[in-house]
Every structure is written in structure tokens, then in C-alpha cells.
Protein backbone atom coordinates (compact mmCIF):
# COMPACT_ATOMS: atom_id res chain seq x y z
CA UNK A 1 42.44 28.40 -43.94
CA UNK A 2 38.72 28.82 -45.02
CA UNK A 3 37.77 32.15 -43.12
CA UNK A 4 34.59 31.94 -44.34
CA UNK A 5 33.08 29.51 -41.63
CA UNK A 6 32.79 31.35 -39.05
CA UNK A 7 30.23 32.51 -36.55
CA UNK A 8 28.16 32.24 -33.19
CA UNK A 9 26.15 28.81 -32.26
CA UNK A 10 23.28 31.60 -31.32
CA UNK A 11 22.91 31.87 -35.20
CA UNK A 12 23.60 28.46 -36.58
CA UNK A 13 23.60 25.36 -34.22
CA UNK A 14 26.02 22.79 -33.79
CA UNK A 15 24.29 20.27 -36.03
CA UNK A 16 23.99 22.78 -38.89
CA UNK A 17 27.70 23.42 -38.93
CA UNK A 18 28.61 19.21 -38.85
CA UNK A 19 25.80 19.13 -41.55
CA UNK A 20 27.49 21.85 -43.76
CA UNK A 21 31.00 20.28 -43.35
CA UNK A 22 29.84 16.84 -43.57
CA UNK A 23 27.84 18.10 -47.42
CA UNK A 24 30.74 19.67 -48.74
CA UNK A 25 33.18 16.84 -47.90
CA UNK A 26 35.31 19.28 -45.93
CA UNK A 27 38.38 18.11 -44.68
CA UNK A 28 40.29 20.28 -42.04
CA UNK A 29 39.48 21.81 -38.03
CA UNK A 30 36.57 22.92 -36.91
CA UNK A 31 37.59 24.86 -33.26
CA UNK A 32 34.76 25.78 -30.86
CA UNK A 33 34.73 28.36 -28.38
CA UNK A 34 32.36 28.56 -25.16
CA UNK A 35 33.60 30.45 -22.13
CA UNK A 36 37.20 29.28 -21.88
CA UNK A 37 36.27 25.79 -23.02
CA UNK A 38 37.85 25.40 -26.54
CA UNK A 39 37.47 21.90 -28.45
CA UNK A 40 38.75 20.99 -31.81
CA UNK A 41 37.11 18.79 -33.73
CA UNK A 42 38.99 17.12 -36.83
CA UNK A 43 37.18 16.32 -40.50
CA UNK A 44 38.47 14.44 -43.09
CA UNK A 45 35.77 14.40 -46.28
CA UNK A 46 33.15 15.03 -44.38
CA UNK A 47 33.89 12.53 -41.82
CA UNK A 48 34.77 13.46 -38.18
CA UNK A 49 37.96 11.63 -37.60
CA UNK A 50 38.94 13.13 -33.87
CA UNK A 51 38.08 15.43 -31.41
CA UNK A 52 40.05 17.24 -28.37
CA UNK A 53 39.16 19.54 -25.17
CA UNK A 54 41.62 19.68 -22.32
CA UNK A 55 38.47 20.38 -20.14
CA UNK A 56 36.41 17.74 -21.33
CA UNK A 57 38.82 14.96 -22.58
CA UNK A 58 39.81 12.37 -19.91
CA UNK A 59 43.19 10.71 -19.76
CA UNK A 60 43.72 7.87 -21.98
CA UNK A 61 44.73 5.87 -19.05
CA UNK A 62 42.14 6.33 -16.74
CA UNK A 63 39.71 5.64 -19.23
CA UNK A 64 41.32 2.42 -19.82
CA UNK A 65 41.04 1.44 -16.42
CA UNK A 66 37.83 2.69 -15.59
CA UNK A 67 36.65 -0.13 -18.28
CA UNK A 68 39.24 -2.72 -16.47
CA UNK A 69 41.23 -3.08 -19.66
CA UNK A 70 44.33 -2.90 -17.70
CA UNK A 71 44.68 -2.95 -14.21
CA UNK A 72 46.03 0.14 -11.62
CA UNK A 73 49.98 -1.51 -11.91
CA UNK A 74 49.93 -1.80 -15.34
CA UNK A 75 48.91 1.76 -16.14
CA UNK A 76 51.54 2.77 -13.24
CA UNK A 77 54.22 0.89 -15.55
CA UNK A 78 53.27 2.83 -18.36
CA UNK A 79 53.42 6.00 -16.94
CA UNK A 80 56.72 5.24 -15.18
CA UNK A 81 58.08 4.39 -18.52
CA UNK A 82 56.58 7.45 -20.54
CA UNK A 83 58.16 9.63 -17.79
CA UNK A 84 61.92 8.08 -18.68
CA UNK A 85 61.22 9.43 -22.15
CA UNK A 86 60.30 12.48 -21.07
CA UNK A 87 56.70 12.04 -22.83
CA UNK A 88 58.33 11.07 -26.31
CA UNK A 89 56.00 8.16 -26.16
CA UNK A 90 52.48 8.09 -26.59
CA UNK A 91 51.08 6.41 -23.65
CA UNK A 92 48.51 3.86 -25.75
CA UNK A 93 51.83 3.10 -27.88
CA UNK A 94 53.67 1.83 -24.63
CA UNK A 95 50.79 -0.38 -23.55
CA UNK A 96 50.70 -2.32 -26.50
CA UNK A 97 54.38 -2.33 -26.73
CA UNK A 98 54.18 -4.29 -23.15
CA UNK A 99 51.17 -6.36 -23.94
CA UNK A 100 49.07 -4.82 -21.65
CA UNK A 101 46.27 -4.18 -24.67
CA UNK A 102 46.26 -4.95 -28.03
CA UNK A 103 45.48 -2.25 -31.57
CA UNK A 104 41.92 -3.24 -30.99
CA UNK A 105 41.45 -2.30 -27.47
CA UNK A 106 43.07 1.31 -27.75
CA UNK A 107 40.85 2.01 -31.17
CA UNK A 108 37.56 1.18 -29.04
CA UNK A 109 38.34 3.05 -26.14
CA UNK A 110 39.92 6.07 -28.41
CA UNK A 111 36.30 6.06 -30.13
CA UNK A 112 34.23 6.06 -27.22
CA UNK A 113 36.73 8.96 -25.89
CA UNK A 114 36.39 10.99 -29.32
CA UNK A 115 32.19 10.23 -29.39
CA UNK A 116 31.85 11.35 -25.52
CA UNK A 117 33.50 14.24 -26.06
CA UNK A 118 30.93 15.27 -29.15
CA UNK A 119 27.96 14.27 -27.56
CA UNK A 120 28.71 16.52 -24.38
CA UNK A 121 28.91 19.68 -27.44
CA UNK A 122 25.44 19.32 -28.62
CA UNK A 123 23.82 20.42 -25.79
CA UNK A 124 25.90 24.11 -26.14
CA UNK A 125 23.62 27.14 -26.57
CA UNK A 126 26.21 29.92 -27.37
CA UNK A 127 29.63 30.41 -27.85
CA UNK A 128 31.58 30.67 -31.50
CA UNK A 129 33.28 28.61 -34.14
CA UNK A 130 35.83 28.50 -36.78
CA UNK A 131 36.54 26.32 -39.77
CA UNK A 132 40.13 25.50 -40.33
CA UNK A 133 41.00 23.67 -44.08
CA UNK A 134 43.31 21.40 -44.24
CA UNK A 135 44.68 21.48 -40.69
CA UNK A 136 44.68 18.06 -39.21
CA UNK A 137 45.71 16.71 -35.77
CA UNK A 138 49.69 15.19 -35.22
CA UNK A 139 50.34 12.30 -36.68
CA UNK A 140 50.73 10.57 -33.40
CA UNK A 141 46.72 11.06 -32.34
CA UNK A 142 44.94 7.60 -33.15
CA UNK A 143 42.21 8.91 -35.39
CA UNK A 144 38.78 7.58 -35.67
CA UNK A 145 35.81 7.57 -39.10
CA UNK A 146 32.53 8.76 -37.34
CA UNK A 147 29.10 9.21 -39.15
CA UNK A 148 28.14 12.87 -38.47
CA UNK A 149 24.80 11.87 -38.74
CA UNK A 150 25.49 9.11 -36.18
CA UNK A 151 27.22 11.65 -33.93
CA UNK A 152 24.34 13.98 -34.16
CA UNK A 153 21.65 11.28 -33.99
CA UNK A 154 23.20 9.68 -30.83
CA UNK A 155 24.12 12.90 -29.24
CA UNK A 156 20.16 14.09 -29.65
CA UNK A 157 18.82 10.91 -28.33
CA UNK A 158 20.69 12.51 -24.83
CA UNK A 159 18.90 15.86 -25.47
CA UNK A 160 15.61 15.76 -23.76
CA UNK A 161 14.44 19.08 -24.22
CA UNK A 162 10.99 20.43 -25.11
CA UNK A 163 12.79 23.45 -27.35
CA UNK A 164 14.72 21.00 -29.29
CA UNK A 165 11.45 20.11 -31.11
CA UNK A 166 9.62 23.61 -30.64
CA UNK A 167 12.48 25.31 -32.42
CA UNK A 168 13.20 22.41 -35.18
CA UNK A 169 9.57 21.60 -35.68
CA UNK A 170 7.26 24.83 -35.81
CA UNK A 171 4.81 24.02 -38.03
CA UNK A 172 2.98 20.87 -37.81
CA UNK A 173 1.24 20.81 -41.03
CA UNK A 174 4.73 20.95 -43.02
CA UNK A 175 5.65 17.95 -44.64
CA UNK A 176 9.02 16.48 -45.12
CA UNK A 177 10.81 14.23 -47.34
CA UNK A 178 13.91 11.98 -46.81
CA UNK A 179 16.85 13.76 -47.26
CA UNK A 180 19.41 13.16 -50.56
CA UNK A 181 22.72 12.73 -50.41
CA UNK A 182 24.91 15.22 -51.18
CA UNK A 183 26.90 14.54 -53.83
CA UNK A 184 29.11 10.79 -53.58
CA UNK A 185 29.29 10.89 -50.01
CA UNK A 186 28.14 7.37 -48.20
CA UNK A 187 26.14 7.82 -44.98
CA UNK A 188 26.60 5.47 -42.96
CA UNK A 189 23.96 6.00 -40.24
CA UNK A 190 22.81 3.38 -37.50
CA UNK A 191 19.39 3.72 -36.69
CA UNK A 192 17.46 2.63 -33.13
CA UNK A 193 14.18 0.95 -34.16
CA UNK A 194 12.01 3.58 -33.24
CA UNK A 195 13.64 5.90 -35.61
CA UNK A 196 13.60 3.53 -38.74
CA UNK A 197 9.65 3.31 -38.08
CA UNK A 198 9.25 6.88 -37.70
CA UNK A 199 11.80 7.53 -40.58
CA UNK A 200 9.41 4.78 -42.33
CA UNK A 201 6.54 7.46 -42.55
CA UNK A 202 8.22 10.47 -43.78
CA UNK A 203 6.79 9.71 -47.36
CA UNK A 204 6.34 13.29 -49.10
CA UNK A 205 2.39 14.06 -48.42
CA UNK A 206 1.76 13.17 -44.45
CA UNK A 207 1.98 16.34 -42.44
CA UNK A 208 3.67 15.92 -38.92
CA UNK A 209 0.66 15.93 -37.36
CA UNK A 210 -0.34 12.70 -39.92
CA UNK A 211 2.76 11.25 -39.04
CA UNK A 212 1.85 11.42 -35.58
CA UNK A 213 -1.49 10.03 -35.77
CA UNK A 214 -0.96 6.64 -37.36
CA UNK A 215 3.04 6.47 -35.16
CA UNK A 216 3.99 3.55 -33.16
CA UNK A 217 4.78 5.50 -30.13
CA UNK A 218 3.32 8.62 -28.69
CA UNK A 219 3.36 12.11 -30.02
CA UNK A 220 5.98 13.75 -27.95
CA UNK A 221 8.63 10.64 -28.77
CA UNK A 222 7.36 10.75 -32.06
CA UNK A 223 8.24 14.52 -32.75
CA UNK A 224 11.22 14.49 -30.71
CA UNK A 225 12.55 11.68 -33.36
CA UNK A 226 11.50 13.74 -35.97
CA UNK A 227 12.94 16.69 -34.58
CA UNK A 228 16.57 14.79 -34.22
CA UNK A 229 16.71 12.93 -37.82
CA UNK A 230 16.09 17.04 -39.15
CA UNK A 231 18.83 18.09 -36.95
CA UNK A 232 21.21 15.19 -37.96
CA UNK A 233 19.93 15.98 -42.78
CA UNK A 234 17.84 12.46 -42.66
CA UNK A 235 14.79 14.02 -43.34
CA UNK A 236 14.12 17.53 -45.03
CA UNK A 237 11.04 19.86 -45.57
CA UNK A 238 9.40 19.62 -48.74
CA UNK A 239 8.07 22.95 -50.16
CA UNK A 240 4.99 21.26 -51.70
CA UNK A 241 2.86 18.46 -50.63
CA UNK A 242 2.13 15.48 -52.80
CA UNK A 243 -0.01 11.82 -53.18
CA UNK A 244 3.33 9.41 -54.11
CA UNK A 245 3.30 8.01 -57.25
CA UNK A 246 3.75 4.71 -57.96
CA UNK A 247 7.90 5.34 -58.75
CA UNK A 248 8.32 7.32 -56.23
CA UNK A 249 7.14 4.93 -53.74
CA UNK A 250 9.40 2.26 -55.26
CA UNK A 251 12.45 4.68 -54.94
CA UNK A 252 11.52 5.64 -51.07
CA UNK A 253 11.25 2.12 -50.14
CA UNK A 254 14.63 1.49 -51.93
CA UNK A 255 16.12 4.03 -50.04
CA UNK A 256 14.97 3.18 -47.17
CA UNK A 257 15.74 -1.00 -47.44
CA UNK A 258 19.40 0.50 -48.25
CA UNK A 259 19.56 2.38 -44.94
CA UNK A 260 18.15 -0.47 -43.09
CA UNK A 261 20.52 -3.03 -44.04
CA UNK A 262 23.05 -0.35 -43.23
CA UNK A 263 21.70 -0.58 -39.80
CA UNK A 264 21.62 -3.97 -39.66
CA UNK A 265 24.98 -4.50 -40.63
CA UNK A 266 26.52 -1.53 -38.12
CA UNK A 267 24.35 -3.35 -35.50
CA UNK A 268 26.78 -6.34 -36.18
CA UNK A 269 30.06 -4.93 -36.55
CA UNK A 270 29.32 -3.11 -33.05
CA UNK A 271 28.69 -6.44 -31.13
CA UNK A 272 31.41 -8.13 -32.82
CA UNK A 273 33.87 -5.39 -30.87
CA UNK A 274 31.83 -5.04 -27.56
CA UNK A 275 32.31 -8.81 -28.00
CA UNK A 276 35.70 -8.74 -28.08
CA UNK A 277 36.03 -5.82 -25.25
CA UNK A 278 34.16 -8.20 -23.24
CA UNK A 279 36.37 -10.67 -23.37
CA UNK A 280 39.09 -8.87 -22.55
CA UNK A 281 37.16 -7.41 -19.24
CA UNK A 282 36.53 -11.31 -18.26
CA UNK A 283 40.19 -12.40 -18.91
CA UNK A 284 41.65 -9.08 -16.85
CA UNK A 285 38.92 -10.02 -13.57
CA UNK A 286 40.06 -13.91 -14.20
């Protein structure tokens, strides 16, 4: 157990604590405390790979049938049967087992379940935390691989708050840089367009009020962007400010044409599943 990440979400927010975890490729439980909500959320090297809160989790099976995966009998079936075992079977395992859904299905709806449940955490403004190594959830839990930066990013882009950028932001006249990696860890981050051409700007000698001169959109989308990619370690503060040289330019746009393709590709893979979800809604309403 790694008692030395602890604290109070007064003193370091939730997206500081995903960003530590995430940098030092921790692997273990990170448990969060508001009121007498408690959620765990799980890491595995940096990656968030499942998250739990009796309060804010919803059943498995209603979620399934709130998305007309399987219908009201089917999920009555499966709970009839679960019952007979006295809960010894998971209730995803004895869907598939009848052919209600297939490995596919469960994993999309699992994900959305897990993501829901971390987006809904990002807008808490107190309560306490505790970093577990090396505890994991059962091996029956259907785990997930989510981008804490994609987990922050997405949960931010809910967060429509006028302190969000007042307390990230305070100084318009800083300038930031994008962020590096820390150490061999792959991000794998899937940017909205707005935030690659914002991102786009952050070169290392514009200010954020230069940045929100010559933006795309207007100021107050514009800072609230740059407010969230802080949050989620895209971008960082530079302590100086510098003209780019001609190698450093080549190196940002690099960078940057790396993440991009990253996007492009994540866009992809995500409507190659909602495809296939969609087809499954259509064949269970046929």
C-alpha cells in the first residue's frame, strides 16, 4: 500500500491526482471519499482500467436495456437464472452464455458504464483520496484501458464553469508549451477539432492572450480549451518565453502530426464499434 498518496481534493484536484498516477505508471486503487459516496477507481500503468460506486454505478442490466441490446424478457431470464446460482454468476457472463449479446456488446456498454461514472467525479469540489498499490479489482470485473487524458479531456468538455479557467488560467501573459511525455508511456488522446486547432497554437512564445487573438473560435471557448488540455498534462507552462527556432518548430509540428493521426485513427476505431452497436439496436427493434 503506498500511504503516501493521500489527501483532500480542496488541495489537489481530481485531474492532478489521475495526472500524477497516470506519470508514474502507477498501477493499483485509487478510493475517493465525498460525503458517504465512496468510488474506487482501478490503474494499471498508468492506465485507468475500471471504476466502481454503489451510488453512482447503474446495474449492468438496465444499462443494457436502456440501449435496447436485449429486451425486458431476456434480462428477466438472466436474472432468474443468476438467482438459481445464488449470484455465482456474473450477470454479463450469463447473457452471452444464452446468446442474448455477444463479448463485444458487454465490453462497449462496460466502457461507457466505467467512463460515466468518471466523468460524473470531475465536477467534485471536496472530499479525500487514497492511493492503494497493487490492489486491483476481482478477477470477475470486465476491465477496460482508458486514456486519462481522454477521461479528463471528455469529462471537462461537461464542465462549464467560469472558475475552471479562472483558477487553471490566472495569468494571461504566461506562455505554455506542449507537454512531454513522461517517461515510455503512450498517450493515446482523441482530440475534438477545436482542441487540435487550439492545441495547434501553443508554440512556446504566444501568450494566452496571443493565442486568443489570432483563435478560430472566441475567447471564452478558446480559454476554456486551454484551461481543460492543462488540466488533462497536454499543454504545460513554460518558465521563459521564446521566438521558435527553426528545429524546434520541426519537432512541435512532429509532435503534433503524431497526435493527430492518433486522433484520426481513435476517430475510426470508435465508429467501427458504434457501428457495430448499431446494428445490433436495428436487429433487436427488427
Amino acid at each position: 500500500m503506498d500511504s503516501g498518496l493521500q489527501g483532500n481534493i480542496e488541495k489537489f484536484t481530481l485531474p492532478e491526482i489521475f495526472q500524477l498516477i497516470a506519470s508514474g505508471r502507477k498501477s493499483g486503487t485509487l478510493g475517493i471519499q465525498k460525503d458517504d459516496s465512496i468510488v474506487m477507481v482501478y490503474f494499471r500503468e498508468g492506465e485507468i482500467i475500471y471504476g466502481y460506486g454503489p451510488r453512482q454505478t447503474f446495474h449492468l442490466g438496465q444499462l443494457l436495456r436502456e440501449k435496447k441490446i436485449i429486451t425486458d424478457e431476456q434480462l428477466e431470464q438472466a436474472v432468474t437464472i443468476q438467482a438459481k446460482t445464488e449470484n455465482s454468476k456474473r450477470l454479463g457472463e450469463i447473457l452471452i452464455s444464452r446468446g442474448f449479446i455477444d463479448r463485444a456488446d458487454l465490453d462497449v456498454v462496460v466502457r461507457r458504464q466505467v467512463e460515466e461514472l468518471l466523468y460524473s467525479l470531475l465536477s467534485w469540489r471536496s472530499g479525500s483520496f487514497k492511493f492503494y498499490e497493487d490492489q486491483f479489482p476481482t478477477q470477475e470485473e470486465i476491465t477496460v484501458r482508458l486514456s486519462v487524458e481522454n477521461v479528463i479531456l471528455e469529462g471537462l468538455r461537461r464542465v462549464d464553469e467560469i472558475n475552471m479557467v479562472n483558477e487553471t488560467l490566472s495569468d494571461m501573459d504566461d506562455v505554455y508549451v506542449i507537454g512531454a511525455t513522461e517517461g515510455e508511456r503512450n498517450r493515446n488522446v482523441a482530440f475534438q477539432a477545436q482542441e487540435w486547432n487550439i492545441m495547434a497554437l501553443v508554440d512556446g512564445h504566444r501568450t494566452l492572450n496571443d493565442i486568443c487573438r489570432i483563435s478560430p473560435i472566441d475567447r471564452h471557448h478558446t480559454l476554456k480549451k486551454l484551461a481543460q488540455l492543462k488540466l488533462a498534462g497536454l499543454i504545460t507552462k513554460s518558465e521563459r518565453r521564446e521566438a521558435p527556432r527553426s528545429g524546434d518548430l520541426d519537432k512541435m509540428v512532429g509532435r503534433l502530426a503524431n497526435l493527430f493521426e492518433d486522433y484520426l485513427m481513435e476517430k475510426s476505431r470508435v465508429r467501427t464499434v458504434e457501428s457495430r452497436v448499431d446494428s445490433t439496436l436495428l436487429e433487436s427493434d427488427s
